[in-house]
N, C-alpha and C. Protein backbone atom coordinates (compact mmCIF):
# COMPACT_ATOMS: atom_id res chain seq x y z
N UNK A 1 15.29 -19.08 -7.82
CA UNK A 1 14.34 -19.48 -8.84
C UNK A 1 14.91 -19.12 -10.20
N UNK A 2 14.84 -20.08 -11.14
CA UNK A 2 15.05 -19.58 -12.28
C UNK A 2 14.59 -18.65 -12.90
N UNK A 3 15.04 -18.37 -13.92
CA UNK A 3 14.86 -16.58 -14.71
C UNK A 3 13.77 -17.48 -15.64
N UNK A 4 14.01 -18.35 -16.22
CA UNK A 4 13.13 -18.88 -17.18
C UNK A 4 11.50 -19.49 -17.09
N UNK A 5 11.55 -19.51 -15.18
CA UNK A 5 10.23 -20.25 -14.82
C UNK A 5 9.43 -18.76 -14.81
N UNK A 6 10.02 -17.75 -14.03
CA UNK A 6 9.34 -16.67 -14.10
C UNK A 6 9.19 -15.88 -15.55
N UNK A 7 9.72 -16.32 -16.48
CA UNK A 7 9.62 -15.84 -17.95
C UNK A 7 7.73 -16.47 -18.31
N UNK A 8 8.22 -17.72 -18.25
CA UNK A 8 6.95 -18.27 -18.78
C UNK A 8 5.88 -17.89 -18.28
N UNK A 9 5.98 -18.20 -16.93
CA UNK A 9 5.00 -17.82 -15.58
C UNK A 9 4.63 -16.34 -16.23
N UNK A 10 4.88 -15.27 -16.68
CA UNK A 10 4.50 -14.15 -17.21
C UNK A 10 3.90 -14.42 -18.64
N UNK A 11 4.66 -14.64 -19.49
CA UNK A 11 3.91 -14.81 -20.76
C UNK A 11 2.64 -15.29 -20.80
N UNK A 12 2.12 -16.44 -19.56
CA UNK A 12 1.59 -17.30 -19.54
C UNK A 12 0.10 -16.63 -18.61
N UNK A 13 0.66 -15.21 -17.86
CA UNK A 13 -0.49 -14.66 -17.20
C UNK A 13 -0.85 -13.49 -18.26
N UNK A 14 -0.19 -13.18 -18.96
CA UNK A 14 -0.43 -12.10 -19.79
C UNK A 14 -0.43 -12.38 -21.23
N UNK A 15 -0.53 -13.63 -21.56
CA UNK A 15 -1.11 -14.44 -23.12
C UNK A 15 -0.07 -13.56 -23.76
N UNK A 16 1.30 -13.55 -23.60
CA UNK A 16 1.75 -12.85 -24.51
C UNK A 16 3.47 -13.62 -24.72
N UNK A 17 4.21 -13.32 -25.82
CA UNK A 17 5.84 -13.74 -25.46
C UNK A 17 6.61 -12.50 -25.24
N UNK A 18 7.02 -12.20 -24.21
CA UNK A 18 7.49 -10.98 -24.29
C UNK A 18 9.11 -10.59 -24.15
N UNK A 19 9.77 -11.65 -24.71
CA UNK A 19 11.13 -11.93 -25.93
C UNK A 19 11.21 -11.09 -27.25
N UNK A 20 9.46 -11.01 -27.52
CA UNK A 20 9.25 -10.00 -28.98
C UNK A 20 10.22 -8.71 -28.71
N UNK A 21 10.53 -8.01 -29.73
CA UNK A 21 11.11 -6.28 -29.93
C UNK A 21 9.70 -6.26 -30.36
N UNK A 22 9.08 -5.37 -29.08
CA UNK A 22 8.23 -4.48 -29.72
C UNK A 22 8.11 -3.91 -28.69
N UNK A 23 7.38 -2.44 -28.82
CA UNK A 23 7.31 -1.08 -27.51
C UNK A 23 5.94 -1.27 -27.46
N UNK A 24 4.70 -1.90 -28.12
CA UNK A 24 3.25 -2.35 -27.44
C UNK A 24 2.53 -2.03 -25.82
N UNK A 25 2.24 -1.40 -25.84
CA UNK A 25 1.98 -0.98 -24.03
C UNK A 25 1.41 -2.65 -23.67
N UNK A 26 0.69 -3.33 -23.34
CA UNK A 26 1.02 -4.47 -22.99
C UNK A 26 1.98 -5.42 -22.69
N UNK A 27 2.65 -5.37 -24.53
CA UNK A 27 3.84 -6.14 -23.70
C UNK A 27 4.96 -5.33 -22.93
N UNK A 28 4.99 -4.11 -22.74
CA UNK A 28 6.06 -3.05 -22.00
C UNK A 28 6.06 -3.35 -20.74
N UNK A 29 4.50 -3.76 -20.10
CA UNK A 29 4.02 -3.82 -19.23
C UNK A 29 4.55 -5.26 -18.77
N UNK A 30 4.20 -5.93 -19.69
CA UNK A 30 4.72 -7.59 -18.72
C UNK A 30 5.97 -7.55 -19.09
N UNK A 31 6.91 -7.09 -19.83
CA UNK A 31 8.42 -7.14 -19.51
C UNK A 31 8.40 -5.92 -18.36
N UNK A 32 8.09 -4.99 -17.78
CA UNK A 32 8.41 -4.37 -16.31
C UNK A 32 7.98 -5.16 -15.16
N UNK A 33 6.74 -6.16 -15.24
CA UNK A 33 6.59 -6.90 -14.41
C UNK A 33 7.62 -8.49 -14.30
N UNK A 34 7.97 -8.80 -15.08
CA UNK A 34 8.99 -9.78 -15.53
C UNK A 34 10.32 -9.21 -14.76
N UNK A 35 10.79 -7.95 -14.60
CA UNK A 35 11.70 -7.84 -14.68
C UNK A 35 12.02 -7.54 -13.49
N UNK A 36 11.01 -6.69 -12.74
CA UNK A 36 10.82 -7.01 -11.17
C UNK A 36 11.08 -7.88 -10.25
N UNK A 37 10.55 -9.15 -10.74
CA UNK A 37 9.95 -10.27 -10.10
C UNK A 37 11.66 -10.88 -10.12
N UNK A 38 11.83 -10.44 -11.51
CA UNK A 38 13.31 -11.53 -11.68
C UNK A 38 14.49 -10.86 -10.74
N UNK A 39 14.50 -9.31 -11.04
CA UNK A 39 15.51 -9.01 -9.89
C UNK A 39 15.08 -8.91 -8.67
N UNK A 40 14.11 -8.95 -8.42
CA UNK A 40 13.89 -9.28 -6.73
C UNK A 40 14.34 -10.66 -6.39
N UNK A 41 14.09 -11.68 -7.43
CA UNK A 41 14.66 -12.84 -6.87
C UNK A 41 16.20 -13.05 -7.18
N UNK A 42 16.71 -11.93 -7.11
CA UNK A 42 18.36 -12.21 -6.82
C UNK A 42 18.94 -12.02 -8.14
N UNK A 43 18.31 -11.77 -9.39
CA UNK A 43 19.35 -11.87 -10.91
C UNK A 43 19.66 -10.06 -11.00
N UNK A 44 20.81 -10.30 -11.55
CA UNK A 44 21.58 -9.15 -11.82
C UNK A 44 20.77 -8.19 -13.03
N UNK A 45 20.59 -7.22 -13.49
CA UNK A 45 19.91 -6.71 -14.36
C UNK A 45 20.19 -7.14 -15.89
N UNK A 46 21.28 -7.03 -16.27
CA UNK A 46 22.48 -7.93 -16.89
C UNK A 46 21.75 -9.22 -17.53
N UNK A 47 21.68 -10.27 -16.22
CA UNK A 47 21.20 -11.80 -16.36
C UNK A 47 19.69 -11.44 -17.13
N UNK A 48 18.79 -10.53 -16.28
CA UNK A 48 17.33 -10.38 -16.79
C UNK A 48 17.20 -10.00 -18.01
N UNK A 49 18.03 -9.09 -18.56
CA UNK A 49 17.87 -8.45 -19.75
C UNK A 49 18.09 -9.40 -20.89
N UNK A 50 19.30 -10.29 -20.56
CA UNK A 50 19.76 -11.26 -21.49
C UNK A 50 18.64 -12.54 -21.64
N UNK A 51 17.71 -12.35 -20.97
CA UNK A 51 16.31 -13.32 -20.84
C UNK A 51 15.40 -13.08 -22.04
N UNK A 52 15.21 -11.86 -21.95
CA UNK A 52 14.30 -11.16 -22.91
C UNK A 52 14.71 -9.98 -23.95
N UNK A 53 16.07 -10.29 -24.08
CA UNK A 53 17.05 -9.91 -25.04
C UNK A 53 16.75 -8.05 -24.95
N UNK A 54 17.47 -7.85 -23.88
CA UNK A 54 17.34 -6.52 -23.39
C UNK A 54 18.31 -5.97 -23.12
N UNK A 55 18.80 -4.61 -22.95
CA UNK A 55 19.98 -4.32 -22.06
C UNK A 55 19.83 -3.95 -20.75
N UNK A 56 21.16 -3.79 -19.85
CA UNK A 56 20.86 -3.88 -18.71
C UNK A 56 19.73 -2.88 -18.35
N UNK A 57 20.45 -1.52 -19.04
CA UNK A 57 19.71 -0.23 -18.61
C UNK A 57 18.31 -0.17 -19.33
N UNK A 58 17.81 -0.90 -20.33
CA UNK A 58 16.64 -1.34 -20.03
C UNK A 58 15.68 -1.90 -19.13
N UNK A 59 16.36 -2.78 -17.90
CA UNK A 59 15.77 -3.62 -17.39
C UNK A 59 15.31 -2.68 -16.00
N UNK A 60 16.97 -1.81 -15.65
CA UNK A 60 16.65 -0.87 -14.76
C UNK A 60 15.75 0.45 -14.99
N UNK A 61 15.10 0.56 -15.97
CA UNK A 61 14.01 1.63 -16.38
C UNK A 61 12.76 0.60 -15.98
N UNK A 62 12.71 -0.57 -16.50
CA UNK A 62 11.92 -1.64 -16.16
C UNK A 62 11.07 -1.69 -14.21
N UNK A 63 12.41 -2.10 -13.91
CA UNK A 63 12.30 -1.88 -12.53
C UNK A 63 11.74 -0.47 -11.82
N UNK A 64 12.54 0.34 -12.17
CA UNK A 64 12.18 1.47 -11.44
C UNK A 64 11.12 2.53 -12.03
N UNK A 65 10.81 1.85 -12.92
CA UNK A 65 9.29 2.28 -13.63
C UNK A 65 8.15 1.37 -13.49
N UNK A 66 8.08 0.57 -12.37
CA UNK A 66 7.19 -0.46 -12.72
C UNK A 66 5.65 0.05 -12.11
N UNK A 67 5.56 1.43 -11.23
CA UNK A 67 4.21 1.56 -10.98
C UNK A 67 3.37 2.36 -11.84
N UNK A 68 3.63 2.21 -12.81
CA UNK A 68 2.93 3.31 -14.12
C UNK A 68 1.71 2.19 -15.14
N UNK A 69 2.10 0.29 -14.14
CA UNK A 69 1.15 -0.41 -15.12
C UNK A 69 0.29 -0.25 -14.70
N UNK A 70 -0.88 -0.73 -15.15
CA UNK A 70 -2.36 -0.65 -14.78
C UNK A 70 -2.82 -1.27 -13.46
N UNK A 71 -4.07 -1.53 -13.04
CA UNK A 71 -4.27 -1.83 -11.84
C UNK A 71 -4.79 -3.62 -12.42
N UNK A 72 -4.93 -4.29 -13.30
CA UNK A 72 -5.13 -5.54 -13.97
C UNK A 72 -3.67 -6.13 -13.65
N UNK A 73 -2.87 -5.60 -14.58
CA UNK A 73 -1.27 -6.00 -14.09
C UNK A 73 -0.72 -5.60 -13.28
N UNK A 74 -1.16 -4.85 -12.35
CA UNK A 74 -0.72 -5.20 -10.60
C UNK A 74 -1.16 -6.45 -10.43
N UNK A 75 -2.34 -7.07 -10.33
CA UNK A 75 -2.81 -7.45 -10.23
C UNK A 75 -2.46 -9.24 -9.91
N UNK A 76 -2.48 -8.82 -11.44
CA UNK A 76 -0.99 -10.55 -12.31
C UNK A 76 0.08 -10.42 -11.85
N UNK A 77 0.61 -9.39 -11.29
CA UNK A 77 1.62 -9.55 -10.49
C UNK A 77 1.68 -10.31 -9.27
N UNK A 78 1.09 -9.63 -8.75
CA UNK A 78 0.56 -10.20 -7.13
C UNK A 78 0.35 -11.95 -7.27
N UNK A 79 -0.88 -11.61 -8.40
CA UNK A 79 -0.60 -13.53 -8.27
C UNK A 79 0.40 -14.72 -8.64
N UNK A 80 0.88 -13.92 -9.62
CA UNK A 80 2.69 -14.72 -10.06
C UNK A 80 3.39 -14.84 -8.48
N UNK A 81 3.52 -14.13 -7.91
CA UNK A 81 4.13 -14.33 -6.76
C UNK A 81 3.16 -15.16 -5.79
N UNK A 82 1.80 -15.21 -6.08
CA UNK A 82 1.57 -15.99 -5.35
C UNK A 82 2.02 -17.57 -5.61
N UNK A 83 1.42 -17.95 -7.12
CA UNK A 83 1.87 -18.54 -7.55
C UNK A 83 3.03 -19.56 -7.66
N UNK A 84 4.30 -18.60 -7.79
CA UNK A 84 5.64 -19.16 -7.63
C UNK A 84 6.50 -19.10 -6.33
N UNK A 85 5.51 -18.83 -5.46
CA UNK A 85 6.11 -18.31 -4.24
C UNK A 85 7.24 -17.66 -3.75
N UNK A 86 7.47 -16.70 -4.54
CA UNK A 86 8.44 -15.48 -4.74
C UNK A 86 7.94 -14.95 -3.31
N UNK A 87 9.18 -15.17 -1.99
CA UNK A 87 9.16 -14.50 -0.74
C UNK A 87 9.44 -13.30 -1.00
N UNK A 88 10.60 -12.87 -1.89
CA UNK A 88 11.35 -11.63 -2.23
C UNK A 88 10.56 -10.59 -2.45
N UNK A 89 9.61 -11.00 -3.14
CA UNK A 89 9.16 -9.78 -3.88
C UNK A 89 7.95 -9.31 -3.23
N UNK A 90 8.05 -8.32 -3.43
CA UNK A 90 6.78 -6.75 -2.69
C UNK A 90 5.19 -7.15 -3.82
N UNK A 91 4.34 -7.88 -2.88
CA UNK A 91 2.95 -6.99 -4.07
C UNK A 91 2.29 -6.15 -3.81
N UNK A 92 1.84 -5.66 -4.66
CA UNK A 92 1.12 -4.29 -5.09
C UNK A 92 -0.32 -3.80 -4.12
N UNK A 93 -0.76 -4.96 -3.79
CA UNK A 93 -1.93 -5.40 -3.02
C UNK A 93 -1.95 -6.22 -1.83
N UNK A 94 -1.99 -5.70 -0.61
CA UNK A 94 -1.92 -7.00 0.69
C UNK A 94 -3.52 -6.97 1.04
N UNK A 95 -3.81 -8.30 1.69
CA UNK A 95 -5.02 -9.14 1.99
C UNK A 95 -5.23 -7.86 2.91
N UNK A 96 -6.67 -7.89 3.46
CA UNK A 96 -7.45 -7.22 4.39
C UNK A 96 -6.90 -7.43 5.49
N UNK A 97 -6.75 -8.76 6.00
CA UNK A 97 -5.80 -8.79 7.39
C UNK A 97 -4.55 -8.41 7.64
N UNK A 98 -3.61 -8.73 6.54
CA UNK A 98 -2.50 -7.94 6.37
C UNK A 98 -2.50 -6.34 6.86
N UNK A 99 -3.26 -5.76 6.03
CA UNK A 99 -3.49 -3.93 6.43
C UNK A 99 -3.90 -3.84 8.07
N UNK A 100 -5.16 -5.11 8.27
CA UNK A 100 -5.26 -4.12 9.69
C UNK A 100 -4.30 -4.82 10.39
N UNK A 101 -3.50 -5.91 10.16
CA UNK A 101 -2.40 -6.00 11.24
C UNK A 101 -1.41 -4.59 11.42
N UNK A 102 -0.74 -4.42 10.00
CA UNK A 102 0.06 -3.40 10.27
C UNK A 102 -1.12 -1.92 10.91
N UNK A 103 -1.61 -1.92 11.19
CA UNK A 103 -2.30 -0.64 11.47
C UNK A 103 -2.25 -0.83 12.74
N UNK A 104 -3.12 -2.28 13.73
CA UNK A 104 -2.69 -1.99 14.97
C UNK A 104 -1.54 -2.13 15.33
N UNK A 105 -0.04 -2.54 14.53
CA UNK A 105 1.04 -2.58 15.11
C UNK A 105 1.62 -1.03 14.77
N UNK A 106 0.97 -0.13 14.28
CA UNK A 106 1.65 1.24 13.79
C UNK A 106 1.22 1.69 14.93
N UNK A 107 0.07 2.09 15.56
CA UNK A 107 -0.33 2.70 16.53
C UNK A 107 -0.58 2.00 17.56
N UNK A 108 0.56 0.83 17.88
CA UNK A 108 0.52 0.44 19.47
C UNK A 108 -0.71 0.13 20.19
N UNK A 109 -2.11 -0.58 19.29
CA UNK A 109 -2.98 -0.51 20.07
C UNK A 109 -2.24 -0.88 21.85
N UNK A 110 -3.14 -0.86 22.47
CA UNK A 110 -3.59 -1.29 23.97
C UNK A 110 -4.76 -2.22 24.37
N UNK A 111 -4.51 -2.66 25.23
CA UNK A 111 -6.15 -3.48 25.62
C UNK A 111 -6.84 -3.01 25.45
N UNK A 112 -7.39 -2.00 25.88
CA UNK A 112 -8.40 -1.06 26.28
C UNK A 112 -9.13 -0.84 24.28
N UNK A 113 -8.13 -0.32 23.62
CA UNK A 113 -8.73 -0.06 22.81
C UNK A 113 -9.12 -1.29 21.84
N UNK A 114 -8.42 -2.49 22.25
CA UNK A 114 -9.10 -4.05 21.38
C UNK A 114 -10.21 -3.82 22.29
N UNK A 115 -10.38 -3.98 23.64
CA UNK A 115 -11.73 -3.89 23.76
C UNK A 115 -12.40 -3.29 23.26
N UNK A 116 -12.61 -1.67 23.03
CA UNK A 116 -13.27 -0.49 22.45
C UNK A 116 -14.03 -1.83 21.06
N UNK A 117 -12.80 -2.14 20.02
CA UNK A 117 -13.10 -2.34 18.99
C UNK A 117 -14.02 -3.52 18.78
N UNK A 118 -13.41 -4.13 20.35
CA UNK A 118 -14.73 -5.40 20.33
C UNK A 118 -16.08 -5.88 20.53
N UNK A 119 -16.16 -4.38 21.29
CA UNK A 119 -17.56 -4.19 21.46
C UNK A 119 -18.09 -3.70 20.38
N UNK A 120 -17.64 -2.88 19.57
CA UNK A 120 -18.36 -2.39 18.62
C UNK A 120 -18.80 -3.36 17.77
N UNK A 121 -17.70 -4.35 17.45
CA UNK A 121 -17.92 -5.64 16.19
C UNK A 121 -18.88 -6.74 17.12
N UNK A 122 -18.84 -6.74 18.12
CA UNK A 122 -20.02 -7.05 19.19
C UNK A 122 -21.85 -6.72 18.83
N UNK A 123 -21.33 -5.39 18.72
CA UNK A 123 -22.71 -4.73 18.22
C UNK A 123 -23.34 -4.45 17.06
N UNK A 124 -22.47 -4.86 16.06
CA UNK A 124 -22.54 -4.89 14.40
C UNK A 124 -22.90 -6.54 14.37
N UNK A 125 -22.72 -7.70 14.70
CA UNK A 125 -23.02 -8.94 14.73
C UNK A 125 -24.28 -8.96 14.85
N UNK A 126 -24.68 -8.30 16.17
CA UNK A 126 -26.20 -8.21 15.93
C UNK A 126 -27.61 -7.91 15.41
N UNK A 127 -26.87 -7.10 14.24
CA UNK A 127 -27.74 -5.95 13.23
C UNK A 127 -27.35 -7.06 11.97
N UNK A 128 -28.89 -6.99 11.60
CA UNK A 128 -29.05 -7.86 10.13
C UNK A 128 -28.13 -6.53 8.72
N UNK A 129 -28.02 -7.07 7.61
CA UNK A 129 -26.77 -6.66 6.76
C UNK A 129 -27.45 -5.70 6.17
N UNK A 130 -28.79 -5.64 6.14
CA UNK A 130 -29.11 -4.21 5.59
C UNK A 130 -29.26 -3.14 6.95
N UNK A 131 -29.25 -3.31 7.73
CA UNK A 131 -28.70 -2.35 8.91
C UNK A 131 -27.39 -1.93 8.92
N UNK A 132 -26.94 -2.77 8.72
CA UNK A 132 -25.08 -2.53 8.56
C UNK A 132 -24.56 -1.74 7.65
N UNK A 133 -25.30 -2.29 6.31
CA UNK A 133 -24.95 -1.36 5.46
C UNK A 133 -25.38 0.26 5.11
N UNK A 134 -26.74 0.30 5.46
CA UNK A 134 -27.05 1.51 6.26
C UNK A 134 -26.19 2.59 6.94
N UNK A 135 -26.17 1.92 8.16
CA UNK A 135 -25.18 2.24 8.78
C UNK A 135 -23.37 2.71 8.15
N UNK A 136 -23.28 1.98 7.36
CA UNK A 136 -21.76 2.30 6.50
C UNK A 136 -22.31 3.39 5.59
N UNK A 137 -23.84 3.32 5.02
CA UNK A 137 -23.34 4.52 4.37
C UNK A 137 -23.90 6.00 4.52
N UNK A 138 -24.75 5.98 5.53
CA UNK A 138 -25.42 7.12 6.32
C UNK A 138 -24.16 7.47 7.39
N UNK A 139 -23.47 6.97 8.53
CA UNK A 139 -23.16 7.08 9.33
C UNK A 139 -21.25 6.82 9.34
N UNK A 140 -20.90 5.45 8.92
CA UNK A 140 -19.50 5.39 9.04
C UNK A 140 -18.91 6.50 8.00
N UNK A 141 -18.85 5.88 6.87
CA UNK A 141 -18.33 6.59 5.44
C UNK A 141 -18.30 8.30 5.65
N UNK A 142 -19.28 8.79 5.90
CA UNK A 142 -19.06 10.23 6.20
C UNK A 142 -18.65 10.99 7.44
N UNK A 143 -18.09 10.00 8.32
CA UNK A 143 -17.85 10.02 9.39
C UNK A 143 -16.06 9.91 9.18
N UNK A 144 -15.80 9.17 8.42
CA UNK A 144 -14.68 8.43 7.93
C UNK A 144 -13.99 9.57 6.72
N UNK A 145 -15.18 10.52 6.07
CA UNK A 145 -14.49 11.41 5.64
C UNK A 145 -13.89 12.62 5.81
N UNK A 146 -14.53 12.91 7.09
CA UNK A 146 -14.36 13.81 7.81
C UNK A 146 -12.99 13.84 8.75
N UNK A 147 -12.57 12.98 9.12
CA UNK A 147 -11.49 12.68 9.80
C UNK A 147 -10.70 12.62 9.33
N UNK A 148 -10.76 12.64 7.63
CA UNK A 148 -9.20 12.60 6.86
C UNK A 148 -9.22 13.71 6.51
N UNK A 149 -10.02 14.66 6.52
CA UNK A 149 -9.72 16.03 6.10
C UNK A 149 -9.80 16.97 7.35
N UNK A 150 -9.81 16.75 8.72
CA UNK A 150 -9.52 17.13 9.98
C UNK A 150 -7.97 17.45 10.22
N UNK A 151 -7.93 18.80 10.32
CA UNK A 151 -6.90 19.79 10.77
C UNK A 151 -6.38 19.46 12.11
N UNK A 152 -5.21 19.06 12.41
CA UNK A 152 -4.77 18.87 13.72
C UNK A 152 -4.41 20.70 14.16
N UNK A 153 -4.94 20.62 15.69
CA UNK A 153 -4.88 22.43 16.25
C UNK A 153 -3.61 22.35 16.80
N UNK A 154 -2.95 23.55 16.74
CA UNK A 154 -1.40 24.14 16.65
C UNK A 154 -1.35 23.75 17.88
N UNK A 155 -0.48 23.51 19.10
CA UNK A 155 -0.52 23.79 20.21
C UNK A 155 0.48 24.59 20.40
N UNK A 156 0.17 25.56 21.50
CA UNK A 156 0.85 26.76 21.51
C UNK A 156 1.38 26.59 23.21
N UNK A 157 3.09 26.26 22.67
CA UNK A 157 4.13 26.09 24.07
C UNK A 157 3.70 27.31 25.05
N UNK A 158 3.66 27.04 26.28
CA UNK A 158 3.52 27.75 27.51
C UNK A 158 5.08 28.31 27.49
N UNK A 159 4.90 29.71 27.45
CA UNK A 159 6.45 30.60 27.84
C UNK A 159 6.23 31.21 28.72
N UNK A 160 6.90 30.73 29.44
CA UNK A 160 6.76 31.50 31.26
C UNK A 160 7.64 33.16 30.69
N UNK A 161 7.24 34.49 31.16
CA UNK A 161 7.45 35.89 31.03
C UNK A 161 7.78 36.18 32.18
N UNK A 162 7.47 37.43 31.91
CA UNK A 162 8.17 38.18 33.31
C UNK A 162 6.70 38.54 34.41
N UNK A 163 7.12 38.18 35.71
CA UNK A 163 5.88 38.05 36.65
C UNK A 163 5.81 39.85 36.92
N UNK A 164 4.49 40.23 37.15
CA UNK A 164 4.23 41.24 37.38
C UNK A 164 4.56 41.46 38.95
N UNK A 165 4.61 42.10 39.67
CA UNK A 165 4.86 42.88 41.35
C UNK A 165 4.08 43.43 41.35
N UNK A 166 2.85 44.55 41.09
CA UNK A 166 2.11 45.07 41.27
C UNK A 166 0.95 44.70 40.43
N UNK A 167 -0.32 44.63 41.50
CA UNK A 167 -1.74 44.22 40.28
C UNK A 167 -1.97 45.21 39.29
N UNK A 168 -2.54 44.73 38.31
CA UNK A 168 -3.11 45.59 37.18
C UNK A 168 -3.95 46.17 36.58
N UNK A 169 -5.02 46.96 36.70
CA UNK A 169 -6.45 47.27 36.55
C UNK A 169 -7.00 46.60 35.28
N UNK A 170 -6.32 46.01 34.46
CA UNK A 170 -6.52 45.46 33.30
C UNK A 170 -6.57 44.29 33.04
N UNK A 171 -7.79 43.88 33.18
CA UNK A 171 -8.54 42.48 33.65
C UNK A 171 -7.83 41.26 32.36
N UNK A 172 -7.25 41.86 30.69
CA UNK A 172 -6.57 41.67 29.74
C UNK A 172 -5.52 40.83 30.79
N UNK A 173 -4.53 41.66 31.19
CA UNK A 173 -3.34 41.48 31.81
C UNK A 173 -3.58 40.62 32.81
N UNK A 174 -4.17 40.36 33.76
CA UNK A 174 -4.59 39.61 35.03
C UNK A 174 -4.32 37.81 34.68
């Protein structure tokens, strides 16, 4: 993809030209997102900089500073790539199905537990939405907070010792 479609394609989500010399937190922001997008799609830092009349080692502060923009220009990011259909590039934000795919492929669901999950969404179908939501915030949500601040318990390896030969009056020892 050209360096110049994704130039505009930015100026054009962020109402701005960002060719200007200026240090403006806005436009800082859409030249780090600009500059991303452009070296993910294959341009040398070099090529990008010379886009928006930069130097290289500008472009690589660019890049490797790019999660310090706001959560708006994540945002415009994500959709430029939707947009221009930039395969290359990483966004900031994946769809709802996206997350729980990777989640049951992190922990290997099993049958057993798609079933578990299907009954439950089984049994949430049937409860009108102010039950549900109820439910999310009496019951899931604090249920849900609890489990992220749950201490996994030490387990403590079995070390086989030395066997006793004679019993011991010391019910401790036994």
């Amino acid at each position: 993809m050209k360096l110049e479609t994704i130039k505009e394609a930015v100026n054009k989500k962020f109402n701005l030209d960002i060719s200007l010399d200026t240090r403006q937190r806005n436009y800082s922001y859409a030249k780090k997102v600009f500059s991303k997008l452009a070296y993910e799609s294959g341009a040398t830092f070099r090529e990008v900089g010379d886009v928006i009349k930069k130097s290289h080692c500008n472009i690589l502060h660019h890049v490797n500073s790019i999660n310090v923009i706001g959560l708006e220009d994540k945002k415009k990011h994500d959709q430029i790539i939707r947009e221009l259909g930039l395969v290359l590039s990483k966004p900031f934000f994946y769809s709802d199905q996206d997350i729980i795919k990777k989640e049951i492929k992190r922990r290997k669901t099993t049958n057993k537990t798609i079933k578990e999950i299907q009954e439950v969404i089984d049994i949430l179908t049937g409860w009108d939405i102010e039950t549900v939501e109820e439910f999310k915030q009496t019951r899931l949500h604090p249920f849900n907070a609890l489990i992220k601040t749950r201490v996994k318990r030490k387990t403590i390896p079995e070390i086989k010792g030395a066997t006793l030969n004679k019993k011991v009056k010391n019910p401790v020892l036994c």
